[in-house]
Protein backbone atom coordinates (compact mmCIF):
# COMPACT_ATOMS: atom_id res chain seq x y z
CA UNK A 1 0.87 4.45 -4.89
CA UNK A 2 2.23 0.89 -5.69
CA UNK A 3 3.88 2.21 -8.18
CA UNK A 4 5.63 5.13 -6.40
CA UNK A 5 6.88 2.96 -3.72
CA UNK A 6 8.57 0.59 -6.27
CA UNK A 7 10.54 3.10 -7.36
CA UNK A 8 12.01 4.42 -4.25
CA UNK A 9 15.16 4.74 -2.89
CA UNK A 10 17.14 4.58 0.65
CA UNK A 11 16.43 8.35 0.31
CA UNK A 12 12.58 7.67 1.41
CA UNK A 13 12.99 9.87 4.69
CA UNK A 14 13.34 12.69 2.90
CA UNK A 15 10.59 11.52 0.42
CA UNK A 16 7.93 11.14 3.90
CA UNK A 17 9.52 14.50 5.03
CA UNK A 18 8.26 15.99 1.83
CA UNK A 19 5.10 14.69 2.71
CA UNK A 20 5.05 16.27 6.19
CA UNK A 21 5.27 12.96 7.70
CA UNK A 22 7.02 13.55 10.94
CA UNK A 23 10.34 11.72 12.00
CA UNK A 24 7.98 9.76 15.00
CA UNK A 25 5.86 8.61 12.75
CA UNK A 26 8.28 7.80 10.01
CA UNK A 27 10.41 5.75 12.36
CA UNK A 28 7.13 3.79 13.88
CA UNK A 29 6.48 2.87 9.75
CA UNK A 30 9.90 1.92 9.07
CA UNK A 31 10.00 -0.38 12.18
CA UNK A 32 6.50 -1.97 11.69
CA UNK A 33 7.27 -2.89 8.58
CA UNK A 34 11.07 -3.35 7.70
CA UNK A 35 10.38 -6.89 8.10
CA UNK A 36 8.43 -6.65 4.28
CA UNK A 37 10.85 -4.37 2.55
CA UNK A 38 11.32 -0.87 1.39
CA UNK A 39 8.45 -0.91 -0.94
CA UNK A 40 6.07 -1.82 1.90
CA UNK A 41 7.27 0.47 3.87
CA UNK A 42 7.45 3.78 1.34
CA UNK A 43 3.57 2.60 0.71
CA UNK A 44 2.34 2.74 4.14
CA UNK A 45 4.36 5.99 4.42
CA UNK A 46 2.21 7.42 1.39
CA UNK A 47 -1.00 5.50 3.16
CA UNK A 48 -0.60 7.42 5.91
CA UNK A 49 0.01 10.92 3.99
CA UNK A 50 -3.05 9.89 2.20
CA UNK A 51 -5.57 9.53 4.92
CA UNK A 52 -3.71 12.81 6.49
CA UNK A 53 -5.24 14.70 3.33
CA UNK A 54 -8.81 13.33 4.11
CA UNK A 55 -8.02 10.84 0.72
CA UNK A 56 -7.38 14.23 -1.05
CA UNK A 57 -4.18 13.69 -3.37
CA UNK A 58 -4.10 14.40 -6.66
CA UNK A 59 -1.76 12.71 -9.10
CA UNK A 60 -0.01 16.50 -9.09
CA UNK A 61 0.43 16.55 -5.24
CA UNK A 62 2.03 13.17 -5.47
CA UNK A 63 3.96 14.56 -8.38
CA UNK A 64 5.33 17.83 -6.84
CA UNK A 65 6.51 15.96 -3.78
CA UNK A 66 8.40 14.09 -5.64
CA UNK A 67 9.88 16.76 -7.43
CA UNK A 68 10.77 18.52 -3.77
CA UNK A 69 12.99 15.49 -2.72
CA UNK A 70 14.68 14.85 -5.80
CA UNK A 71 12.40 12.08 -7.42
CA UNK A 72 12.18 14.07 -10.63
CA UNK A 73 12.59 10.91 -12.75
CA UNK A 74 9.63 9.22 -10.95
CA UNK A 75 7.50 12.57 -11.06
CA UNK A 76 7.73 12.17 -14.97
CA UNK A 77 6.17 8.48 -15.29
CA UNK A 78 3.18 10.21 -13.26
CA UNK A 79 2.48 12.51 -16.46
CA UNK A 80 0.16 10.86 -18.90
């Protein structure tokens, strides 16, 4: 996950809408945490998604979200 967030862009919205994070909740992360930086905040974004699943995300889920908002390029350092 530390890894993913490092990587992100300004684009992250559409990264947590990907992850069927909705704008509320996306906006409550951004503000709680803008004070640490994008990364932080793109990690507690995928935190949340995370415990949404029940802890339930596969390397492949993570990937094909990715994929779905345009993070192909990060998708691909995923693959072993």
């Amino acid at each position: 996950m530390i890894f993913v967030a490092s990587k992100m862009d300004n684009r992250f919205k559409l990264f947590a809408r990907m992850m069927e994070l909705e704008d509320s909740v996306i906006e409550h992360v951004r503000y709680n945490n803008e004070k640490y930086g994008l990364e932080e905040i793109v990690y507690q974004l995928i935190q949340r998604w995370v415990r949404g699943k029940g802890g339930q995300v596969l390397v492949q889920n993570m990937a094909q979200v990715l994929v779905d908002a345009g993070y192909q390029h990060i998708a691909q350092l995923l693959e072993p």
